[in-house]
N, C-alpha and C. Protein backbone atom coordinates (compact mmCIF):
# COMPACT_ATOMS: atom_id res chain seq x y z
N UNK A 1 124.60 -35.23 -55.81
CA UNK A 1 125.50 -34.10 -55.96
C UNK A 1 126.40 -33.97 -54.74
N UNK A 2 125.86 -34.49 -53.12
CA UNK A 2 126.97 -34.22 -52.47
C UNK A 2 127.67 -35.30 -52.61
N UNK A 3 127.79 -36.38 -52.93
CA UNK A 3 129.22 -37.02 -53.35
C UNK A 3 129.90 -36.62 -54.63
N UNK A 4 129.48 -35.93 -55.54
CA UNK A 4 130.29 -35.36 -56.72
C UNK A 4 131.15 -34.04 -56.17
N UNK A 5 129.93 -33.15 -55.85
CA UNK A 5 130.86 -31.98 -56.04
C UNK A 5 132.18 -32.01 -54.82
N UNK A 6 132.11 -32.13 -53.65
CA UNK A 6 133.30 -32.39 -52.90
C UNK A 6 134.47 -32.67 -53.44
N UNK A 7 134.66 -34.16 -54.84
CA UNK A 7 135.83 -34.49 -55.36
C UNK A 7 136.53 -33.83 -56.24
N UNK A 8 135.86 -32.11 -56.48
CA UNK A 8 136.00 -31.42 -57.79
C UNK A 8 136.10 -30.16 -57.11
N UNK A 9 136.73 -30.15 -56.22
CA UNK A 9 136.88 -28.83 -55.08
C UNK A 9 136.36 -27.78 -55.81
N UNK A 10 137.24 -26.62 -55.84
CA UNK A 10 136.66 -24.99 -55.87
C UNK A 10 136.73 -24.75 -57.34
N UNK A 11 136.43 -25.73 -58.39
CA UNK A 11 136.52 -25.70 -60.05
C UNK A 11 135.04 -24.43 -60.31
N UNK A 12 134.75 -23.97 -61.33
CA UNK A 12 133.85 -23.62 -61.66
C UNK A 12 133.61 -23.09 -63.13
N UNK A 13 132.79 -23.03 -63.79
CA UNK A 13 132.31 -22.75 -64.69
C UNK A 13 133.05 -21.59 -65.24
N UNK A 14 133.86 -21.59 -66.89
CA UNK A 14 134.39 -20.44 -66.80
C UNK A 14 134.01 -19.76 -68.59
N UNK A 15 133.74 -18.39 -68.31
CA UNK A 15 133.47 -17.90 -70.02
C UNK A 15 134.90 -17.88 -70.55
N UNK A 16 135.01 -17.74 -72.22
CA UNK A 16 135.86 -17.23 -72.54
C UNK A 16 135.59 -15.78 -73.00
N UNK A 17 134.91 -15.50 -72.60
CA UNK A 17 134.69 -14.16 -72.83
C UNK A 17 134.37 -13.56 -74.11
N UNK A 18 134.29 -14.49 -75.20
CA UNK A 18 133.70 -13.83 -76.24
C UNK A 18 132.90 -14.68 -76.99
N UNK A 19 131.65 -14.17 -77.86
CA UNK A 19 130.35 -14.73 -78.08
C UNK A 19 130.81 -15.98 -79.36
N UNK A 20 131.30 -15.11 -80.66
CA UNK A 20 131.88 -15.33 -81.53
C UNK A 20 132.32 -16.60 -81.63
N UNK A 21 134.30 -16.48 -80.73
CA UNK A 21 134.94 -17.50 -80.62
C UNK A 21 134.05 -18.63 -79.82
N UNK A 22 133.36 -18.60 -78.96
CA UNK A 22 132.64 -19.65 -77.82
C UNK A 22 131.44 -20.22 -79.15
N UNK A 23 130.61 -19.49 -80.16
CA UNK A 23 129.75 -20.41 -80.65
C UNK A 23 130.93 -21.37 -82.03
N UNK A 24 132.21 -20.36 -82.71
CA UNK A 24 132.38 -20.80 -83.14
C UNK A 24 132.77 -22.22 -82.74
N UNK A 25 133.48 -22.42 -81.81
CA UNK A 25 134.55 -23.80 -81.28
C UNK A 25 133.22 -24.17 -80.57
N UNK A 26 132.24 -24.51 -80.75
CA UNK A 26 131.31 -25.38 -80.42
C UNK A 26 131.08 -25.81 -81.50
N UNK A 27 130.74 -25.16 -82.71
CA UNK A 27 130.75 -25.76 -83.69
C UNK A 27 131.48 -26.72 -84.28
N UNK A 28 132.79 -26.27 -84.32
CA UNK A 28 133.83 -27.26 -84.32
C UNK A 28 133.62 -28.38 -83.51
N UNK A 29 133.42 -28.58 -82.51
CA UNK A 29 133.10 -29.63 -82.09
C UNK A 29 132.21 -30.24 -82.01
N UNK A 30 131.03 -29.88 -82.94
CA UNK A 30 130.17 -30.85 -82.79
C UNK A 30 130.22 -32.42 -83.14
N UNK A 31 129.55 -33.54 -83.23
CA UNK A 31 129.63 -34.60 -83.22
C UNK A 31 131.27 -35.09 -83.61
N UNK A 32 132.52 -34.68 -82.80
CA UNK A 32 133.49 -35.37 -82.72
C UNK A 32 133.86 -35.21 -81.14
N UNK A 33 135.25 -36.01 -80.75
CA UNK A 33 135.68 -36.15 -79.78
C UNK A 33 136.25 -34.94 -79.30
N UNK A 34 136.01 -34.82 -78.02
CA UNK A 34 136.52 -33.16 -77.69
C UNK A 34 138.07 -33.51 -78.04
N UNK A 35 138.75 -34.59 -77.40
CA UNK A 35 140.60 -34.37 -78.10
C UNK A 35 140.67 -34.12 -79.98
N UNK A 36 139.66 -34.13 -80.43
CA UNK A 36 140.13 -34.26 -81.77
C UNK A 36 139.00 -32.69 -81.71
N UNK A 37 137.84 -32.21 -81.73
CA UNK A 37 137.44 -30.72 -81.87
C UNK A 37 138.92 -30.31 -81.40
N UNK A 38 139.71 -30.59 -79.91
CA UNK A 38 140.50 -29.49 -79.67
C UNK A 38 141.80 -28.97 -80.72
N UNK A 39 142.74 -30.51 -81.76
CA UNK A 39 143.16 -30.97 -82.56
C UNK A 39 142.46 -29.58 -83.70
N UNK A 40 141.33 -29.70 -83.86
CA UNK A 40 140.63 -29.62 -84.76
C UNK A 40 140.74 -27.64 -85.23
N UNK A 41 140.35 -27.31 -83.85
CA UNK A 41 140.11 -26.38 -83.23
C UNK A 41 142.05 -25.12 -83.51
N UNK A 42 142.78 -25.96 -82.94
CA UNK A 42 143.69 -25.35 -82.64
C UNK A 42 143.99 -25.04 -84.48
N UNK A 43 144.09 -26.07 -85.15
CA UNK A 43 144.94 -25.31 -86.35
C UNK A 43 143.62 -24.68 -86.98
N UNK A 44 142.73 -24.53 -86.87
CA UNK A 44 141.54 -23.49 -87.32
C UNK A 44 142.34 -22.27 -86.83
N UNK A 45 142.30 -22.08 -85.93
CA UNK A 45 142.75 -20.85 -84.82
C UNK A 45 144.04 -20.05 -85.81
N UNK A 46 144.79 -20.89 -85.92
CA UNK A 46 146.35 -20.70 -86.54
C UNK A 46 146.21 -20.32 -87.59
N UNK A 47 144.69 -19.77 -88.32
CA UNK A 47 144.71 -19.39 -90.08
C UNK A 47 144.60 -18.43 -89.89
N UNK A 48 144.51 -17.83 -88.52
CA UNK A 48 143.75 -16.48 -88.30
C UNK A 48 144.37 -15.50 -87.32
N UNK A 49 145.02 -14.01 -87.08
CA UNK A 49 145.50 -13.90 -86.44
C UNK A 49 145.06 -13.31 -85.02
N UNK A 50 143.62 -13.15 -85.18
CA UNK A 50 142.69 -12.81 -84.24
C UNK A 50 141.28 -13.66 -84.95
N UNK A 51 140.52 -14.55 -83.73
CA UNK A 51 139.52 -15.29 -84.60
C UNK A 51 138.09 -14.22 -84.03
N UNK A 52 137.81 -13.73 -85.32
CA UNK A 52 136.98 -12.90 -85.58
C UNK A 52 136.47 -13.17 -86.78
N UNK A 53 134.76 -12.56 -86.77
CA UNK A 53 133.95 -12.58 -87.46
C UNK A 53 134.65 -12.61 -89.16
N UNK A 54 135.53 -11.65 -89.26
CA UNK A 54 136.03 -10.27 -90.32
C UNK A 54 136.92 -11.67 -90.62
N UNK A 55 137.37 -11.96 -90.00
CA UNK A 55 138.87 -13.02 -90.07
C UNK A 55 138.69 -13.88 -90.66
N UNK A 56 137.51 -14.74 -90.14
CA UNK A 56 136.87 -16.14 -90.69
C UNK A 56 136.41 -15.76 -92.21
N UNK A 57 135.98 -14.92 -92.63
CA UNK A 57 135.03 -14.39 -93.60
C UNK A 57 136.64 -14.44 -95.01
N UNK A 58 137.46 -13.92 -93.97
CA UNK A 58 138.84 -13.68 -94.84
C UNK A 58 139.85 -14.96 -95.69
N UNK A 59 139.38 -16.32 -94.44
CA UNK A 59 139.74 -17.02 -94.83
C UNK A 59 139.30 -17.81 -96.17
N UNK A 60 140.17 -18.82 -96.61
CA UNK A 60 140.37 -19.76 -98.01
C UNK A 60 139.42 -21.34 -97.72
N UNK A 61 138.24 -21.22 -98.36
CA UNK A 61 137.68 -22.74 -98.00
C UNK A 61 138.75 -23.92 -97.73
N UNK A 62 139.58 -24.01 -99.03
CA UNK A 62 140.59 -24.93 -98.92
C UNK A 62 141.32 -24.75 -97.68
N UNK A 63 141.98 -23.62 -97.29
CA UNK A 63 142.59 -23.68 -95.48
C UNK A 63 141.96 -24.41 -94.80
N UNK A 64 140.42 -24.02 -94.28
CA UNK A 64 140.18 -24.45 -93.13
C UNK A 64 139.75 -25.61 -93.99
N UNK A 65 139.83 -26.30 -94.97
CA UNK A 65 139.17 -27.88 -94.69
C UNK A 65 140.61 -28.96 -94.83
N UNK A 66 142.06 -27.79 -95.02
CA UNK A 66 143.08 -28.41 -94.59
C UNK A 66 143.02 -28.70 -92.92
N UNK A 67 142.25 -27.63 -92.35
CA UNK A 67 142.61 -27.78 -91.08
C UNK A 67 141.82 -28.32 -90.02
N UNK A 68 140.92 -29.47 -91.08
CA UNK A 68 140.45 -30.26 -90.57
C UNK A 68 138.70 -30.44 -90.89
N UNK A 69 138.54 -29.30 -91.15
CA UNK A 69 136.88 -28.87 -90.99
C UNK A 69 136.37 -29.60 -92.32
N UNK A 70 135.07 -30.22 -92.12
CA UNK A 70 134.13 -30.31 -93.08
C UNK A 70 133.58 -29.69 -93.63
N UNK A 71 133.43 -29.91 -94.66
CA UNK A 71 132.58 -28.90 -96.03
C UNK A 71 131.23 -28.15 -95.37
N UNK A 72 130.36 -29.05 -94.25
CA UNK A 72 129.50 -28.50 -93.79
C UNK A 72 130.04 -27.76 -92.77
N UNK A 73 130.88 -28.02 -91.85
CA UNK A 73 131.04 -27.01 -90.56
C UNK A 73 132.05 -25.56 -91.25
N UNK A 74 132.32 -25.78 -92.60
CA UNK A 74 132.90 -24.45 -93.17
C UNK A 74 132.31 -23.54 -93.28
N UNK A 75 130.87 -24.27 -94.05
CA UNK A 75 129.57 -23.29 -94.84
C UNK A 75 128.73 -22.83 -92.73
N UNK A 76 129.18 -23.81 -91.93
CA UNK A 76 128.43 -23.56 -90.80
C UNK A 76 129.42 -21.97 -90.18
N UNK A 77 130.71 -22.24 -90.01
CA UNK A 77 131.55 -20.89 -89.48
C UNK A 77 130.99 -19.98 -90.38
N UNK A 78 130.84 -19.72 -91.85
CA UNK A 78 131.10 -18.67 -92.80
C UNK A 78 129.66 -17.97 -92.35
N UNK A 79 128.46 -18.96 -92.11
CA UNK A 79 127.11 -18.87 -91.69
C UNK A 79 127.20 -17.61 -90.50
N UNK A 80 127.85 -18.44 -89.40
CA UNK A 80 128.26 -18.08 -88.18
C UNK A 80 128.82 -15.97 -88.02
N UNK A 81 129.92 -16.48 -88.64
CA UNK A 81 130.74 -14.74 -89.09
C UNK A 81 129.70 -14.08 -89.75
N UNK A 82 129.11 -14.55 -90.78
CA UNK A 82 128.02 -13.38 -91.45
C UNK A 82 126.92 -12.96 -90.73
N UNK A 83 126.41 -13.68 -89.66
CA UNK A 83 125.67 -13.13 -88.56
C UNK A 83 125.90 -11.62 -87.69
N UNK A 84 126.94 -12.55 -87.15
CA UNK A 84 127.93 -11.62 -86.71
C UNK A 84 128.45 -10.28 -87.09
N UNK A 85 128.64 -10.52 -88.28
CA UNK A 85 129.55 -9.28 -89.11
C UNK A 85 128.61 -8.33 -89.47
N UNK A 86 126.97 -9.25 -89.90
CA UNK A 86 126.50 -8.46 -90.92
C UNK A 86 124.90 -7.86 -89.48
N UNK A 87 125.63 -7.94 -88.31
CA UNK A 87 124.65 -7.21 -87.00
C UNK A 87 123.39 -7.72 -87.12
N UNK A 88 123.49 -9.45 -88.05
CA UNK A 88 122.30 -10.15 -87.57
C UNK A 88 121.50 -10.42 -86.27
N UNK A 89 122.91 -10.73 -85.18
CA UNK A 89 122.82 -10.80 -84.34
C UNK A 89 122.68 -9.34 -82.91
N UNK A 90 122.78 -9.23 -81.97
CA UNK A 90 122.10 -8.22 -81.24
C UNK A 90 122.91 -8.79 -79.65
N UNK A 91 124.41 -8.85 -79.76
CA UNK A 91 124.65 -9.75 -78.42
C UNK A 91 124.62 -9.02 -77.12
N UNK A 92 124.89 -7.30 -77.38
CA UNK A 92 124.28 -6.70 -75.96
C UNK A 92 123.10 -6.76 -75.41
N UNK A 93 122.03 -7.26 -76.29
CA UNK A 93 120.81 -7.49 -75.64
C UNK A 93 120.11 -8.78 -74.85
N UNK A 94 121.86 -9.91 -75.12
CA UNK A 94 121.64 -10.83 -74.51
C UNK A 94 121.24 -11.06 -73.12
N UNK A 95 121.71 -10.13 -72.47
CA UNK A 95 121.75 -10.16 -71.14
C UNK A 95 120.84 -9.80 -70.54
N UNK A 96 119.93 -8.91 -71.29
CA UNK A 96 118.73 -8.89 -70.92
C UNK A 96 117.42 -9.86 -70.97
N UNK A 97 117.94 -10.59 -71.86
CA UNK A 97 116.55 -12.17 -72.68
C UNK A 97 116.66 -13.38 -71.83
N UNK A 98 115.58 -13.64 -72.10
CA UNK A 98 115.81 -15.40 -70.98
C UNK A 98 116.05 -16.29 -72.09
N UNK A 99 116.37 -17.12 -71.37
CA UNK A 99 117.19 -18.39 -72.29
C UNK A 99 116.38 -18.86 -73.26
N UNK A 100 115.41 -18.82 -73.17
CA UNK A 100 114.76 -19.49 -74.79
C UNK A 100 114.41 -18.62 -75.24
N UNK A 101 114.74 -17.19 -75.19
CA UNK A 101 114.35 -16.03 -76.31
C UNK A 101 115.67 -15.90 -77.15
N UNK A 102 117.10 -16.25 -76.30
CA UNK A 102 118.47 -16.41 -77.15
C UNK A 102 118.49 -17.93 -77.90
N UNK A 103 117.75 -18.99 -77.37
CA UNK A 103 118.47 -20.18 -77.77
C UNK A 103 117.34 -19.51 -79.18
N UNK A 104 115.88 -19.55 -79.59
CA UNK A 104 115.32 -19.03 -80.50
C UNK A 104 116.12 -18.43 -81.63
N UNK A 105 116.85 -17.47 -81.16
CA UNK A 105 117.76 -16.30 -82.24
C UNK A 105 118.72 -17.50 -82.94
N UNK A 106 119.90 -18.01 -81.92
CA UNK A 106 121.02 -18.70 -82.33
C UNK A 106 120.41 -19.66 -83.05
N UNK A 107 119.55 -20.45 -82.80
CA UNK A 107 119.09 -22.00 -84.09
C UNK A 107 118.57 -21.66 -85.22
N UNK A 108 118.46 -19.94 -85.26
CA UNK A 108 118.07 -19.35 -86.80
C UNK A 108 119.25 -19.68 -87.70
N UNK A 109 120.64 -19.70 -87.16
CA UNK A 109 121.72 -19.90 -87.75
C UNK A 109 122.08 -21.13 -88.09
N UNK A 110 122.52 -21.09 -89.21
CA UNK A 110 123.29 -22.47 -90.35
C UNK A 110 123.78 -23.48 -89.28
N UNK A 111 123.96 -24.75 -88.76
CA UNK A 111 124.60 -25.15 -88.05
C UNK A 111 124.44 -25.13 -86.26
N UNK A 112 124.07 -23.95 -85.86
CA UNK A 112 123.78 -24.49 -84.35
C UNK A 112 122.26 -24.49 -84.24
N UNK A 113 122.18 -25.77 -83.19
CA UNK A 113 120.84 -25.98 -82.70
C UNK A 113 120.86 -26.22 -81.65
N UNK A 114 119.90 -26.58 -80.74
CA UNK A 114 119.69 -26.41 -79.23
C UNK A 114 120.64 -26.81 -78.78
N UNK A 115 121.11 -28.03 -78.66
CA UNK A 115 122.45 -28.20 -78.12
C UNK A 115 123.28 -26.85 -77.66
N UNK A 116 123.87 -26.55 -79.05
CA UNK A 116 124.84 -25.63 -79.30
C UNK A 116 124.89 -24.56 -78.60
N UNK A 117 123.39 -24.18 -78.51
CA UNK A 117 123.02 -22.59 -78.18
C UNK A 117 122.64 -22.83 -76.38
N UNK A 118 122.42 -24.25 -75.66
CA UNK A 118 122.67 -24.67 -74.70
C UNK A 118 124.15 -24.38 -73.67
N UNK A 119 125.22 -24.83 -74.80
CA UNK A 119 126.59 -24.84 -74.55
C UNK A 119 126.61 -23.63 -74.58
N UNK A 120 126.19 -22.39 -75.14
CA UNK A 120 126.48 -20.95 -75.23
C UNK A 120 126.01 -20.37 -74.01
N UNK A 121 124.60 -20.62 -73.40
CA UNK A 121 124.69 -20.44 -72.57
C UNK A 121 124.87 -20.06 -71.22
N UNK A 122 125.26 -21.80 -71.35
CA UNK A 122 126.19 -22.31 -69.73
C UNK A 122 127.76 -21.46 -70.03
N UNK A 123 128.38 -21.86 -71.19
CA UNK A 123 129.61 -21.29 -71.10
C UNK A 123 130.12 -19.74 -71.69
N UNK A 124 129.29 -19.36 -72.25
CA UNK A 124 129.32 -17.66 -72.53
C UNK A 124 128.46 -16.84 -71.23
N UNK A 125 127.27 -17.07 -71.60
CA UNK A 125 126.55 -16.54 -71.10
C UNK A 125 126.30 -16.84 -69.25
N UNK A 126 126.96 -17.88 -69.30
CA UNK A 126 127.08 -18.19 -67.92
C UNK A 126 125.74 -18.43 -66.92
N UNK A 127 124.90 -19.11 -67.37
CA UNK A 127 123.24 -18.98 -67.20
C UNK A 127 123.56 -20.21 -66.32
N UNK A 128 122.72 -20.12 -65.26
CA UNK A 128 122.71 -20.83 -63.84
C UNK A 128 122.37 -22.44 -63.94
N UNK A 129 121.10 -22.37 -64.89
CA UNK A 129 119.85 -23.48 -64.99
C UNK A 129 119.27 -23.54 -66.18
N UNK A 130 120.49 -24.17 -67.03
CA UNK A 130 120.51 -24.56 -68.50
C UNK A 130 120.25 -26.41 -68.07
N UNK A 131 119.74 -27.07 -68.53
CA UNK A 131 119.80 -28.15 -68.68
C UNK A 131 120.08 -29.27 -69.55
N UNK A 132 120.41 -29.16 -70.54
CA UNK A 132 120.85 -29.68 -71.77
C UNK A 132 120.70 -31.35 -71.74
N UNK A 133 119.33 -31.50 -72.15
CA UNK A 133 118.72 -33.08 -72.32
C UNK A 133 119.12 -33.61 -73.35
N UNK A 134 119.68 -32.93 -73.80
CA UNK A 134 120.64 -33.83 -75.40
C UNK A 134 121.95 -33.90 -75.39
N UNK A 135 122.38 -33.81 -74.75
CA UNK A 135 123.64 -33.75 -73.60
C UNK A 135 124.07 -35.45 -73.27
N UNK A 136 124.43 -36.02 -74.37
CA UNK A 136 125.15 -37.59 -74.10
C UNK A 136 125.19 -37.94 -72.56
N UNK A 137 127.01 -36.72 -73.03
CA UNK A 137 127.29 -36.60 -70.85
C UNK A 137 126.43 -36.80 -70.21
N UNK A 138 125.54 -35.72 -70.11
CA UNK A 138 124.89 -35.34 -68.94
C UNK A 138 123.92 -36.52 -68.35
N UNK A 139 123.31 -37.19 -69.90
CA UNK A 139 122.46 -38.34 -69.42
C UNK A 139 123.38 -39.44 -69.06
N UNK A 140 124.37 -39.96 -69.47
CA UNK A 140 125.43 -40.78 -69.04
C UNK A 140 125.50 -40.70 -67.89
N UNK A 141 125.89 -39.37 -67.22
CA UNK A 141 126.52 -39.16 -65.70
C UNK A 141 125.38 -39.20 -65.13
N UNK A 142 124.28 -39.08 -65.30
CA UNK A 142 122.80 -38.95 -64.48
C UNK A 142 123.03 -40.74 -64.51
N UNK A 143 122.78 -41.19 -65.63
CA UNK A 143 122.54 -42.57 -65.45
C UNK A 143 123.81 -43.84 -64.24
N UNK A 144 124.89 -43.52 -64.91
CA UNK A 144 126.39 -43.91 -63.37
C UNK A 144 125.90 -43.30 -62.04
N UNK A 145 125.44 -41.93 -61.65
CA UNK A 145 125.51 -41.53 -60.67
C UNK A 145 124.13 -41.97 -59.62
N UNK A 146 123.40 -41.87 -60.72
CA UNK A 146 121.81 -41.99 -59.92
C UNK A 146 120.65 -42.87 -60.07
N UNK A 147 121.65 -44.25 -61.42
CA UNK A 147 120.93 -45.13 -61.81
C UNK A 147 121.89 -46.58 -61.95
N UNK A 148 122.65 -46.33 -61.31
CA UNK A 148 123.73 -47.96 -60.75
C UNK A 148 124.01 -48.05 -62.65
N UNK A 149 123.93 -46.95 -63.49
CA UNK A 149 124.93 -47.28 -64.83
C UNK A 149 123.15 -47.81 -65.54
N UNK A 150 121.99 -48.08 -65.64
CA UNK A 150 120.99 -48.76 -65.80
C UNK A 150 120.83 -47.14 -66.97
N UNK A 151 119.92 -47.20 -68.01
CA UNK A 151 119.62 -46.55 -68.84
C UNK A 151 118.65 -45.61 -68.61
N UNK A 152 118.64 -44.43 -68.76
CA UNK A 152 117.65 -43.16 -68.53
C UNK A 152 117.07 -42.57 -69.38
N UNK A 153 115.94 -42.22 -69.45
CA UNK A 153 115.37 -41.14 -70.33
C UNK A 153 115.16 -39.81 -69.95
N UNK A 154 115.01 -38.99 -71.20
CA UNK A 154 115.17 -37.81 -70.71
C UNK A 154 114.39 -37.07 -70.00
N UNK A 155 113.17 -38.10 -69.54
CA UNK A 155 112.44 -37.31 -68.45
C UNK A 155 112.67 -38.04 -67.26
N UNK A 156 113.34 -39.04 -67.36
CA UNK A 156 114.53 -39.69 -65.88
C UNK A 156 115.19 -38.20 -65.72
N UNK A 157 115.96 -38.06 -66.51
CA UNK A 157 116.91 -37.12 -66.61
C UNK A 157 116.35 -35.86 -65.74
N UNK A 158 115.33 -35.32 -66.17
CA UNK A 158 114.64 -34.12 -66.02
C UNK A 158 113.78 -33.98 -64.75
N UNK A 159 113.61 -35.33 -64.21
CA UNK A 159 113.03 -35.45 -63.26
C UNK A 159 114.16 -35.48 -62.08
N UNK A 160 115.75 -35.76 -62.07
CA UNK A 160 116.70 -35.69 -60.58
C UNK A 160 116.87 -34.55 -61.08
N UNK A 161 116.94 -33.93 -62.08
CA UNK A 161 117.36 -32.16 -62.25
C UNK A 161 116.70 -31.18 -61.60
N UNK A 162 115.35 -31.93 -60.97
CA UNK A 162 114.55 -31.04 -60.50
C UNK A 162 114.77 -30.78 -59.20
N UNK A 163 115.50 -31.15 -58.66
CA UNK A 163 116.70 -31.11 -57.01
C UNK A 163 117.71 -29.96 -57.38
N UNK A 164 118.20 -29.74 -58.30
CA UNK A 164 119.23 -29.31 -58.63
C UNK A 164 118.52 -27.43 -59.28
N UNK A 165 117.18 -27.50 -59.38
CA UNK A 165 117.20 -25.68 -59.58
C UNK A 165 117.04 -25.22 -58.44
N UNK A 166 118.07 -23.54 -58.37
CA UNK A 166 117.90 -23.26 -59.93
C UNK A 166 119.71 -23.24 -60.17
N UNK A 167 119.92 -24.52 -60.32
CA UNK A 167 121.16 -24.60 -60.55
C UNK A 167 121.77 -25.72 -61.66
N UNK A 168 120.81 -25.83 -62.34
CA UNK A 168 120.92 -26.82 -63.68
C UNK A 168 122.16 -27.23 -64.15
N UNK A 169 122.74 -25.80 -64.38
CA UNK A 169 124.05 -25.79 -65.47
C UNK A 169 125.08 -26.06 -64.28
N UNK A 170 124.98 -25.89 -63.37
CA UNK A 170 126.63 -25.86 -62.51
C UNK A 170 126.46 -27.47 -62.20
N UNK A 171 124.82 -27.76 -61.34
CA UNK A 171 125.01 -29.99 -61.39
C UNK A 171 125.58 -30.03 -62.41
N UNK A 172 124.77 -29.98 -63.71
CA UNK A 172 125.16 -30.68 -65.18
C UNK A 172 127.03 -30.24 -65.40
N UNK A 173 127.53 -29.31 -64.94
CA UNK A 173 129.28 -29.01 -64.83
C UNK A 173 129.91 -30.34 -64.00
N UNK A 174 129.51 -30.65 -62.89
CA UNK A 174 129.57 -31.53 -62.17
C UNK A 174 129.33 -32.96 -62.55
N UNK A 175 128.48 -33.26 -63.43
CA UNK A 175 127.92 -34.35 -63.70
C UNK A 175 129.24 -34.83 -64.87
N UNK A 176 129.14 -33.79 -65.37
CA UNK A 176 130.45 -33.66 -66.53
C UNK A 176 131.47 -34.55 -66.37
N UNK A 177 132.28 -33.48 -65.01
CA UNK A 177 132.85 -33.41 -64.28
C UNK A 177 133.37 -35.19 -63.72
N UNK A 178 132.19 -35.60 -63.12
CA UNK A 178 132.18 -37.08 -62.62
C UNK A 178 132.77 -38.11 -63.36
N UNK A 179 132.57 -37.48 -65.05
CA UNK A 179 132.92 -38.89 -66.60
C UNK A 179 134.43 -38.06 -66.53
N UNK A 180 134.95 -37.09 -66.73
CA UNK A 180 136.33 -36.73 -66.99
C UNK A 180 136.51 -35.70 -65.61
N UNK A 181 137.40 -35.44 -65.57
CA UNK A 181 137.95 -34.80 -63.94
C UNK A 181 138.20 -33.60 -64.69
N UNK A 182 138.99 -33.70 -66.20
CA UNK A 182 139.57 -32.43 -67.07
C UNK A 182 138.17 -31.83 -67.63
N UNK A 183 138.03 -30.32 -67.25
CA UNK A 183 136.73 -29.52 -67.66
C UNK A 183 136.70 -29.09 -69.02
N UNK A 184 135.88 -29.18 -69.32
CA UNK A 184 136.01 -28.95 -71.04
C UNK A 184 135.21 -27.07 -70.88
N UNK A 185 135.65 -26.54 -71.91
CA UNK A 185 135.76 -24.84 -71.77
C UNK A 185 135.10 -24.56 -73.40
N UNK A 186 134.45 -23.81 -73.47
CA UNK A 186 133.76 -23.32 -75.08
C UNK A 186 134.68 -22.47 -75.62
């Protein structure tokens, strides 16, 4: 970490400030390329004139699978908003729960699973010492940085992370960080 973070000066971890939009556009991006989620992402955005629970719910299947989305990540947003809308969810009490009493709640939902509710997190919730072992990146950049590029497992992985609490999520920002210089944002 002290040869990473130095090359990535005063960057840091940033929310967008809302629960909603941050799980939805994770969704969206799941198993594609972040340039194509962002592609993906943006004309989703454009069906809607505020992306909200109420909004998504409003929209036309056919729109959003013009605008890129799969039949499953449609039924996954519509999943998503009805949580939401219908006060499944409880997000002022987030702040009070530790991380595996929220990641628990969120993988009840259609579509996100640990991963997802990982990424929520680090980038909503802004949680210090998330570690995300299913995290391509993260094992990638563990493996270039701390294994001459040689292959890791995730208790390789879990084992240099253990230098890094209680600061999990900001290395793993960094580690990111090391494969692209451009920070990717929920």
């Amino acid at each position: 970490m002290g040869r990473i973070i130095p090359q990535f000066g005063a960057g840091c971890i940033e929310s967008r400030g809302d629960a909603f939009t941050t799980l939805a556009r994770s969704v969206v991006g799941q198993q594609i390329s972040v340039k194509a989620a962002q592609s993906v992402w943006g004309r989703f955005e454009s069906l809607a004139r505020r992306m909200t629970p109420q909004a998504v719910l409003r929209l036309k299947v056919d729109d959003m699978r013009a605008a890129g989305l799969s039949a499953r990540k449609v039924e996954y947003l519509v999943d998503l908003a009805l949580h939401f809308d219908g006060e499944k969810l409880k997000p002022d009490r987030w702040t009070t729960m530790d991380d595996e009493s929220i990641i628990k709640e969120l993988v009840a939902i259609r579509g996100i699973g640990r991963w997802t509710a990982e990424m929520f997190l680090i980038f909503h919730l802004l949680r210090p010492n998330v570690l995300p072992l299913d995290d391509v990146g993260l094992i990638k950049g563990i493996s270039l940085n701390y294994f001459s590029g040689e292959p890791v497992s995730r208790s390789d992985a879990r084992e240099v992370a253990q230098a890094w609490q209680p600061w999990c999520s900001v290395a793993t920002w960094y580690i990111w960080r090391s494969l692209d210089p451009v920070p990717v944002a929920y």
